[in-house]
PDB file of N, CA and C in Angstrom:
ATOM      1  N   UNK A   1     107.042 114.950 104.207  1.00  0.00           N
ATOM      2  CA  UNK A   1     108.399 114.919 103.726  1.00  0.00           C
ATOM      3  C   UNK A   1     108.383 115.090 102.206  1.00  0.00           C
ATOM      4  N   UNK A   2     109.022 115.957 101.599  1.00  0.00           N
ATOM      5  CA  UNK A   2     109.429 115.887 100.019  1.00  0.00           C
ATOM      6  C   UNK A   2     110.546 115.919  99.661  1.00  0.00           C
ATOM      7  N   UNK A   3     110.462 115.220  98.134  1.00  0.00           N
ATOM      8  CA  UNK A   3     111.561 114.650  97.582  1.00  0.00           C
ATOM      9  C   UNK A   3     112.423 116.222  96.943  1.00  0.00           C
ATOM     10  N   UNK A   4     113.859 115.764  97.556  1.00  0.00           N
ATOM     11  CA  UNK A   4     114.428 117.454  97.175  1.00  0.00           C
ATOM     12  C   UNK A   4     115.531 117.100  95.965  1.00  0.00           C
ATOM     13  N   UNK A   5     115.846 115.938  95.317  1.00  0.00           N
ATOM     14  CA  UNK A   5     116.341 115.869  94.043  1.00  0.00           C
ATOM     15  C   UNK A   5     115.786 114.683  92.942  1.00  0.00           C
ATOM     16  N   UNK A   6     115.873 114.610  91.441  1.00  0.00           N
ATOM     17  CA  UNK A   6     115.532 113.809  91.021  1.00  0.00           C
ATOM     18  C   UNK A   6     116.648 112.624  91.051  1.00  0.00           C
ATOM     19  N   UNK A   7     115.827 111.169  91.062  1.00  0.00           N
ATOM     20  CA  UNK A   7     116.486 109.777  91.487  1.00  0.00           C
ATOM     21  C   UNK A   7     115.929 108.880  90.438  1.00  0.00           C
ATOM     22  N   UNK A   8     116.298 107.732  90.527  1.00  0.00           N
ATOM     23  CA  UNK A   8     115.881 106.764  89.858  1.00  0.00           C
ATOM     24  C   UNK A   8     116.381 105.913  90.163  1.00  0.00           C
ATOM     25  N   UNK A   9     116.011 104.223  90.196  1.00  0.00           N
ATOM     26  CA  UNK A   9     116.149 102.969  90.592  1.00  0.00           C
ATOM     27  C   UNK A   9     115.538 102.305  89.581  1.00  0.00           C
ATOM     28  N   UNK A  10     116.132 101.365  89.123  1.00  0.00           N
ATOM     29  CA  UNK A  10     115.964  99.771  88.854  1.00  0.00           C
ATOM     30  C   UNK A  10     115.789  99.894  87.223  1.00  0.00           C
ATOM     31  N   UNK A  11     115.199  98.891  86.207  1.00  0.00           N
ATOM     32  CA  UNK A  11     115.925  98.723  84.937  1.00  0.00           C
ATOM     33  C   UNK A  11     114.791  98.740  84.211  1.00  0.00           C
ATOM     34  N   UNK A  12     114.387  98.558  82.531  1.00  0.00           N
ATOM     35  CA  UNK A  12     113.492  98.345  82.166  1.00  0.00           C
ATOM     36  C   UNK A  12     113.346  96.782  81.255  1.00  0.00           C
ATOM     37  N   UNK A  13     114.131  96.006  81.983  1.00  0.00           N
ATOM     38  CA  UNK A  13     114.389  94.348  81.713  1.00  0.00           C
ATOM     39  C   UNK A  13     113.429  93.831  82.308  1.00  0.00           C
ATOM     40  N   UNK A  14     112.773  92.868  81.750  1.00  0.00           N
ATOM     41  CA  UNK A  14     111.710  91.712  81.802  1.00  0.00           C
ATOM     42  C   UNK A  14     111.982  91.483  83.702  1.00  0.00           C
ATOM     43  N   UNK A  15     110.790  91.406  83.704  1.00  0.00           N
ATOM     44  CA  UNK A  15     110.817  91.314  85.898  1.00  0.00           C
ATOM     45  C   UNK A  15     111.044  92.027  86.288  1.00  0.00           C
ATOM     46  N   UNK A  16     111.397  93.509  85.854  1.00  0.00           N
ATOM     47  CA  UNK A  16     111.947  94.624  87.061  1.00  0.00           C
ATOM     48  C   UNK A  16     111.162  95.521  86.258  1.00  0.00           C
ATOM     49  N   UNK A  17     111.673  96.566  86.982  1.00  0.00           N
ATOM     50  CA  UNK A  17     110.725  98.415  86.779  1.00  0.00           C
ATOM     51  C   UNK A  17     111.608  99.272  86.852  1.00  0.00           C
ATOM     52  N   UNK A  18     111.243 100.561  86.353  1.00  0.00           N
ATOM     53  CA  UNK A  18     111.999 101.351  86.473  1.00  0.00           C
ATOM     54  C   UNK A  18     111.388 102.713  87.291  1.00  0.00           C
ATOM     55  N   UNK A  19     111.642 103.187  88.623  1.00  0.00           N
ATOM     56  CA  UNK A  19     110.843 103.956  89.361  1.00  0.00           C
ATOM     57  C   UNK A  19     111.700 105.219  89.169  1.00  0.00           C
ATOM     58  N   UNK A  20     111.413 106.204  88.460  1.00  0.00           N
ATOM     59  CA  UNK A  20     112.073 107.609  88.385  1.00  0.00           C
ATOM     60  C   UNK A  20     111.104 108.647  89.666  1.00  0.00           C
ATOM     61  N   UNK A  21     111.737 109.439  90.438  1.00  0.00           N
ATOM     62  CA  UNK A  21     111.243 110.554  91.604  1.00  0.00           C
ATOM     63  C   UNK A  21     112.275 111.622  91.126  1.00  0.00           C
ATOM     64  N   UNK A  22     111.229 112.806  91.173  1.00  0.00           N
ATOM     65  CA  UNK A  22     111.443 114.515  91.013  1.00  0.00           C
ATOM     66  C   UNK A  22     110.833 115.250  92.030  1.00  0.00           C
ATOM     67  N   UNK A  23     110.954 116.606  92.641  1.00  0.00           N
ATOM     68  CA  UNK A  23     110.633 117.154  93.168  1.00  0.00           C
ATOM     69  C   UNK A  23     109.451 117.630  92.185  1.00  0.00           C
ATOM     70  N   UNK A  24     108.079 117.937  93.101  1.00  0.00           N
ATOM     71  CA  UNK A  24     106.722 118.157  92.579  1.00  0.00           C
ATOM     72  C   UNK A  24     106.168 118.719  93.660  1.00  0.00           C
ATOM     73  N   UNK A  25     105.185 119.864  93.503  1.00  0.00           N
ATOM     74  CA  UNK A  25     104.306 120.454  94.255  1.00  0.00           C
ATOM     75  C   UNK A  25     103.245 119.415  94.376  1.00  0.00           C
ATOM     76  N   UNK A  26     102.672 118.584  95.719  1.00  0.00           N
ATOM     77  CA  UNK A  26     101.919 117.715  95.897  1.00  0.00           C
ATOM     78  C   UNK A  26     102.368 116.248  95.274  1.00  0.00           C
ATOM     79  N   UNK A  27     101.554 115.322  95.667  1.00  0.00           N
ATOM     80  CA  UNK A  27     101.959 114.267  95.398  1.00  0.00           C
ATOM     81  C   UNK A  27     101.429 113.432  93.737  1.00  0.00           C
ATOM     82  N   UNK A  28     102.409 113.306  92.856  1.00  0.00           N
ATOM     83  CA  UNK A  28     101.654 112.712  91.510  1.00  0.00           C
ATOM     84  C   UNK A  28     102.306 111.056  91.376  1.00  0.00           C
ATOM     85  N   UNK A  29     101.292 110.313  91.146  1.00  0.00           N
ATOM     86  CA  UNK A  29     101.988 108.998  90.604  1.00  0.00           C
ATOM     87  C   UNK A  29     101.650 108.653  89.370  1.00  0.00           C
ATOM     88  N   UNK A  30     102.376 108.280  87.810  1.00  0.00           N
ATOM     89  CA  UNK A  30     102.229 107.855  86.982  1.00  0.00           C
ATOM     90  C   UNK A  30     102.592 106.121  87.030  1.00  0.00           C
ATOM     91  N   UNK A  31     101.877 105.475  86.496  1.00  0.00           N
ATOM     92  CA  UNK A  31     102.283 103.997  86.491  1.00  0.00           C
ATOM     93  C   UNK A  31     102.110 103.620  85.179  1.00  0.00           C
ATOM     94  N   UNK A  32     102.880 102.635  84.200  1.00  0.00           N
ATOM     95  CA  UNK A  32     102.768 102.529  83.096  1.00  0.00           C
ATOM     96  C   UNK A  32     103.565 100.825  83.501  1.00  0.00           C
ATOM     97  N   UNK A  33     102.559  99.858  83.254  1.00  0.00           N
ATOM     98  CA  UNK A  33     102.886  98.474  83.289  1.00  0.00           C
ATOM     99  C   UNK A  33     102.594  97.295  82.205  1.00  0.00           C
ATOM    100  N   UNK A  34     103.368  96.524  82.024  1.00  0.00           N
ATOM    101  CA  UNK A  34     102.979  95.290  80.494  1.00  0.00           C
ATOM    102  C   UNK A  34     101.708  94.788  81.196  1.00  0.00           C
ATOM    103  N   UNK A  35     101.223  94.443  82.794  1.00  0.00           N
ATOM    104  CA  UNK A  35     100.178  94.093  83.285  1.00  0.00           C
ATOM    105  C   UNK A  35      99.681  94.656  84.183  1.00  0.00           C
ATOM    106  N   UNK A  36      99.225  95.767  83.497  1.00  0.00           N
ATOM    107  CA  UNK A  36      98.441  96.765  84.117  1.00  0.00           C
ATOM    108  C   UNK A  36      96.614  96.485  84.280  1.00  0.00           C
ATOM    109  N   UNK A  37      96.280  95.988  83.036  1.00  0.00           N
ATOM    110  CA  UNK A  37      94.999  95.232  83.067  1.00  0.00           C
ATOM    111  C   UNK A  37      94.752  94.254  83.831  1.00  0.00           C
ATOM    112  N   UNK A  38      95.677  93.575  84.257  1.00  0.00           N
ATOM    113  CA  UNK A  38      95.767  92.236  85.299  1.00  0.00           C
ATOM    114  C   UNK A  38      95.638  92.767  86.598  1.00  0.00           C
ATOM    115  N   UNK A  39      96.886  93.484  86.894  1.00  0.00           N
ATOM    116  CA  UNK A  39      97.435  93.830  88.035  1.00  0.00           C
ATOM    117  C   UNK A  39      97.661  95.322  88.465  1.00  0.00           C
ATOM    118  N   UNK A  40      97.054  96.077  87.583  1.00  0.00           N
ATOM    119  CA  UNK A  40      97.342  97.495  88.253  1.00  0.00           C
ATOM    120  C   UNK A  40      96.364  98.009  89.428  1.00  0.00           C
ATOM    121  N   UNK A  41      95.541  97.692  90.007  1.00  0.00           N
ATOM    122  CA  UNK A  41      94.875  97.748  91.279  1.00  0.00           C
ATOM    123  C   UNK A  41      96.212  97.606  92.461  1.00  0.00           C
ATOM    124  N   UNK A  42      96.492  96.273  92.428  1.00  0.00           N
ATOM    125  CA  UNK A  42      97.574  95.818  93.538  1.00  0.00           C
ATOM    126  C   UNK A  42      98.955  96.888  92.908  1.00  0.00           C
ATOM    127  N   UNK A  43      99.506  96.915  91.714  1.00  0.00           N
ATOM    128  CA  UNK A  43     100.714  98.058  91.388  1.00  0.00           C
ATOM    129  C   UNK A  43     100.617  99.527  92.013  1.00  0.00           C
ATOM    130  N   UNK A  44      99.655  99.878  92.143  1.00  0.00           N
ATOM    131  CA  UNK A  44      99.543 101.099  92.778  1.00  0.00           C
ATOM    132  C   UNK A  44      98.917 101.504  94.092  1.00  0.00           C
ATOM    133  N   UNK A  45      98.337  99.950  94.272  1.00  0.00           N
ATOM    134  CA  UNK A  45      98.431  99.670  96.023  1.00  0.00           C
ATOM    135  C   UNK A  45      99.655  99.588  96.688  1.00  0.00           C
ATOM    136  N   UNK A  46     100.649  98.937  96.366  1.00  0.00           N
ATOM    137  CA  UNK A  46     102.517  98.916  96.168  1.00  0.00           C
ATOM    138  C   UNK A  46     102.429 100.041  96.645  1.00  0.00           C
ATOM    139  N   UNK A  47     102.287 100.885  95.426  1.00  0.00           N
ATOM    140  CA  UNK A  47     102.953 102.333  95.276  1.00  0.00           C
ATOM    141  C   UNK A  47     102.564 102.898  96.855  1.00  0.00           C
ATOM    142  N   UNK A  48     101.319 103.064  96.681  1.00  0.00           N
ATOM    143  CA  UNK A  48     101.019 104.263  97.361  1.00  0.00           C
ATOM    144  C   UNK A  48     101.383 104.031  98.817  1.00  0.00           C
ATOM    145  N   UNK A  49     101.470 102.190  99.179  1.00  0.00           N
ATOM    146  CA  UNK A  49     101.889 101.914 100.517  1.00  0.00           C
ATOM    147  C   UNK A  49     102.905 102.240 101.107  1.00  0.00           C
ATOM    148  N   UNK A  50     103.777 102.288 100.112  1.00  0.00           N
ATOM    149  CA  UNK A  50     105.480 102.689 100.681  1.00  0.00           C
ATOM    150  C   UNK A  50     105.981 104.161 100.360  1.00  0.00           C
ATOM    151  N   UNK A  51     105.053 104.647  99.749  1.00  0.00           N
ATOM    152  CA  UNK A  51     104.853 106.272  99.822  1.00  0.00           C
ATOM    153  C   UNK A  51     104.528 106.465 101.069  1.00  0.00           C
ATOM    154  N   UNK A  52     103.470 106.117 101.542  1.00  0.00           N
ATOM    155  CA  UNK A  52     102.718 106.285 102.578  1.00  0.00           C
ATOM    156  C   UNK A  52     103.618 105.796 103.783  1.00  0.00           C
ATOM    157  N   UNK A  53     104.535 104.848 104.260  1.00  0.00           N
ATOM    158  CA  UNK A  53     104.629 103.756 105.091  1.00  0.00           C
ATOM    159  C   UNK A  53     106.369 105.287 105.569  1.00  0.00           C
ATOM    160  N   UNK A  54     106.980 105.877 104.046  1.00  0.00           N
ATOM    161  CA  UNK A  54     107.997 106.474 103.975  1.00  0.00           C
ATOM    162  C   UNK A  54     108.075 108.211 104.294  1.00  0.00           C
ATOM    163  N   UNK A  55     106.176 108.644 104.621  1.00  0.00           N
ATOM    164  CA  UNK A  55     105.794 109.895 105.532  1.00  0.00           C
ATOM    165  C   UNK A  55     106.229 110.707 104.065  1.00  0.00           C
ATOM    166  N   UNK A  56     105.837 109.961 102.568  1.00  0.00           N
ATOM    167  CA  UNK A  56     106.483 111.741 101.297  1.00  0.00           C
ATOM    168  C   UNK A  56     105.015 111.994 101.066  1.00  0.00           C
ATOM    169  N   UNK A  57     105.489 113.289 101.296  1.00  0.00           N
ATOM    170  CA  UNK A  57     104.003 114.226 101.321  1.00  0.00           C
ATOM    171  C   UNK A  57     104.347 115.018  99.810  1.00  0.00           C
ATOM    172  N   UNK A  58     105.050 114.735  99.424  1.00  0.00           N
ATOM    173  CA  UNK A  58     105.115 115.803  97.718  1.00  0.00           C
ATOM    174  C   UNK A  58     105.919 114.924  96.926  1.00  0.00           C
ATOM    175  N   UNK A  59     106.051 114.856  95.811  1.00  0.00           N
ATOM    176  CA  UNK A  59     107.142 114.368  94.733  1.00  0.00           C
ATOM    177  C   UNK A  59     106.180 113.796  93.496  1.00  0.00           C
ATOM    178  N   UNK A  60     106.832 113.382  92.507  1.00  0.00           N
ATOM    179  CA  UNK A  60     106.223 112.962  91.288  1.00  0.00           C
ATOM    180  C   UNK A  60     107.136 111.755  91.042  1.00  0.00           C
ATOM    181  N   UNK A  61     106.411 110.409  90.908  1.00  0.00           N
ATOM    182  CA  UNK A  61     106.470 109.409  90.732  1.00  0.00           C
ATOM    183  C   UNK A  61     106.477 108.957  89.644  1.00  0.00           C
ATOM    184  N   UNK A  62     107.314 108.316  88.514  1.00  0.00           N
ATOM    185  CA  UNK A  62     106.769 107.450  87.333  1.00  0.00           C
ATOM    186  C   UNK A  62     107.250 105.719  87.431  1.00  0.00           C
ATOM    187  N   UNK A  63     106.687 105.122  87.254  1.00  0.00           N
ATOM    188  CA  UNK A  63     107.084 103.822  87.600  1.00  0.00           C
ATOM    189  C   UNK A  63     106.463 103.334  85.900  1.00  0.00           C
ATOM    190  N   UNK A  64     107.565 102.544  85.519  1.00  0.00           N
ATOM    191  CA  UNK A  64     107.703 101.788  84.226  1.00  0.00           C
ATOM    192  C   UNK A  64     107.516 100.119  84.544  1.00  0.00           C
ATOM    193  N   UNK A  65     106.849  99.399  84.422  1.00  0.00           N
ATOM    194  CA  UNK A  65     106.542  98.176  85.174  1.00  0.00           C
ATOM    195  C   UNK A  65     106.438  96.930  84.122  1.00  0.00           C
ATOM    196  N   UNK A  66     107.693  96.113  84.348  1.00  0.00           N
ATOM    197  CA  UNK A  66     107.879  94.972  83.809  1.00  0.00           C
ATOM    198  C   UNK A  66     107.492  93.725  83.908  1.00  0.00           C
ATOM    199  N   UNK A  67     106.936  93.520  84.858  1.00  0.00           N
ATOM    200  CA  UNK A  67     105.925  92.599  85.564  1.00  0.00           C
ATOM    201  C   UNK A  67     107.449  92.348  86.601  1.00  0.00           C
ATOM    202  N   UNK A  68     107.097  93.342  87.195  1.00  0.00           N
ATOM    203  CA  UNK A  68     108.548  93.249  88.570  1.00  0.00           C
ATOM    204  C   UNK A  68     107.128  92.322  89.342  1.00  0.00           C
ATOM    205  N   UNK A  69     108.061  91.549  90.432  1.00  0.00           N
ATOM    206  CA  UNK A  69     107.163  90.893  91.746  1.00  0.00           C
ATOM    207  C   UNK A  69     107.177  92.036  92.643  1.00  0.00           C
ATOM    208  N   UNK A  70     106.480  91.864  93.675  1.00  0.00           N
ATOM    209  CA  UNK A  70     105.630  92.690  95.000  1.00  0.00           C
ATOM    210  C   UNK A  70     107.374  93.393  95.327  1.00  0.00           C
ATOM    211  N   UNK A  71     108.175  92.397  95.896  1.00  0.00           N
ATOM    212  CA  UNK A  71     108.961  92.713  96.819  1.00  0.00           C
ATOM    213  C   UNK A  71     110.196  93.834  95.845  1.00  0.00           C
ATOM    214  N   UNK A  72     109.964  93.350  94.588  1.00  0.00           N
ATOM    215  CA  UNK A  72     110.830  94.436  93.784  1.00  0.00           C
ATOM    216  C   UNK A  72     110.741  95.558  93.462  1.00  0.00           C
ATOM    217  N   UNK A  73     109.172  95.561  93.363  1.00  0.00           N
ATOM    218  CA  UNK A  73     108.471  96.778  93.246  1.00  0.00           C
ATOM    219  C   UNK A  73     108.525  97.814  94.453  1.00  0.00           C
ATOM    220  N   UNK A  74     108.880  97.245  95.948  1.00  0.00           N
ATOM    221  CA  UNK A  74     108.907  97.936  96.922  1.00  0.00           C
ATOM    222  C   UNK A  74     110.150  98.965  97.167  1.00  0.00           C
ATOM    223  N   UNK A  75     110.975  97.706  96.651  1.00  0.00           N
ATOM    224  CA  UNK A  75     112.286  97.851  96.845  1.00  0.00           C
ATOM    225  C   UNK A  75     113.054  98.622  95.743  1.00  0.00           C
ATOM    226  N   UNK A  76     112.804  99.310  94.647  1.00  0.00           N
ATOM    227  CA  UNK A  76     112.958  99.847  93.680  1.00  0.00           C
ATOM    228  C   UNK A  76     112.421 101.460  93.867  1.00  0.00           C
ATOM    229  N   UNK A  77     110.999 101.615  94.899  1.00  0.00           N
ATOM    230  CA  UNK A  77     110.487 102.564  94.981  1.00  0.00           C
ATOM    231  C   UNK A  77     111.471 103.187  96.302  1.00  0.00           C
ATOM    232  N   UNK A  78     111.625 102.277  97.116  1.00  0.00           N
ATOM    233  CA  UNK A  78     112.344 102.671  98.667  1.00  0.00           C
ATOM    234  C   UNK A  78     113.687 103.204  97.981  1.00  0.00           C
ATOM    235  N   UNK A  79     114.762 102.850  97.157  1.00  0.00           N
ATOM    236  CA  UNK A  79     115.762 102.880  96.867  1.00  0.00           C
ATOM    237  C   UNK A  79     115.491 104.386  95.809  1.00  0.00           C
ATOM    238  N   UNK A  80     114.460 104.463  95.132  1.00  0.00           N
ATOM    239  CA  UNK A  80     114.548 105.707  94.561  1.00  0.00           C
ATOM    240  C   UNK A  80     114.275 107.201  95.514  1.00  0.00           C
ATOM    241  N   UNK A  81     113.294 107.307  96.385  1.00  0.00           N
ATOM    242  CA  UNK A  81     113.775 107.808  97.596  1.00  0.00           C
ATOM    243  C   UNK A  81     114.218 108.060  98.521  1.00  0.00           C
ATOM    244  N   UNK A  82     115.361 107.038  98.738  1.00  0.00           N
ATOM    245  CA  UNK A  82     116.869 107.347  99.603  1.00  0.00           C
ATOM    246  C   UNK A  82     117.665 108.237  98.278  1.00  0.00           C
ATOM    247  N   UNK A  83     117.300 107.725  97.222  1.00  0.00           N
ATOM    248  CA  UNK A  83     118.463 108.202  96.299  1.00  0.00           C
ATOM    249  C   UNK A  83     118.120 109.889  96.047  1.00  0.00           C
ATOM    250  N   UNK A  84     117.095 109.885  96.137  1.00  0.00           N
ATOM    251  CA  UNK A  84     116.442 111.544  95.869  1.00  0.00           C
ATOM    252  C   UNK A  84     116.931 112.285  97.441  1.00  0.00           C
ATOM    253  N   UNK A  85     117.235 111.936  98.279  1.00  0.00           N
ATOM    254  CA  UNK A  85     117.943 112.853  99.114  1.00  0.00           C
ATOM    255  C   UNK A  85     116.854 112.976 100.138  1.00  0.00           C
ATOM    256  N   UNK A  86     116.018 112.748 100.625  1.00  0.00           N
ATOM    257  CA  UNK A  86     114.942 112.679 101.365  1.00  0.00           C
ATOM    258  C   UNK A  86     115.486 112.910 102.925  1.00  0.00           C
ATOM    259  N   UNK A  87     115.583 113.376 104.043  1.00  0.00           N
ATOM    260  CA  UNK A  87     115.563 113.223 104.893  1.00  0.00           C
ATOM    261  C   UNK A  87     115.035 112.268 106.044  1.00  0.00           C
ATOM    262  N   UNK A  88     115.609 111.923 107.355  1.00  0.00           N
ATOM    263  CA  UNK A  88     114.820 111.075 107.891  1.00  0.00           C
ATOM    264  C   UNK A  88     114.093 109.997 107.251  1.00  0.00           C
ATOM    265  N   UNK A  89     115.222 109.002 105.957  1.00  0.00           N
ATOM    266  CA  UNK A  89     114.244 107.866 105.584  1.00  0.00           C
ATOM    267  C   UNK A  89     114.164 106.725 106.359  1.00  0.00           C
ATOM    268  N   UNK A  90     113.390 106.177 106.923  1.00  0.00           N
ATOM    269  CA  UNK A  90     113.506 105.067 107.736  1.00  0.00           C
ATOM    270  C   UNK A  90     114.110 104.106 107.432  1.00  0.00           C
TER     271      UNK A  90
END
């Protein structure tokens, strides 16, 4: 499945993120987090799960990361690909 417009979800305020999606040949993820040294293993385990869990086979990802929690981070990424127009999102 690929993303057929650019979207964006959520803020760049303390606890949240900001997940921007564009249409991209293949799949790219950028991640840029205040605890990325801590926690960017598990941030882009996030990522790639609900990429994965949501069947997108192409798009370009940037995620701006505020020290959002697990469930915001999911939910910020899910909401930016309903918003990009995606077909069949579960």
């Amino acid at each position: 499945m690929e993303i057929v417009k650019e979207a964006v979800a959520g803020t760049l305020e303390s606890s949240d993120c900001l997940v921007m999606v564009k249409p991209y040949e293949g799949l790219k993820v950028d991640i840029e987090s205040i605890v990325m040294e801590r926690y960017g293993r598990r941030i882009r385990q996030i990522v790639e799960d609900v990429i994965k869990s949501m069947d997108i086979t192409s798009g370009y990802f940037k995620i701006q990361d505020r020290g959002a929690l697990d469930y915001c981070l999911k939910a910020r990424i899910r909401i930016a690909i309903e918003r990009a127009g995606v077909d069949n999102v579960r």
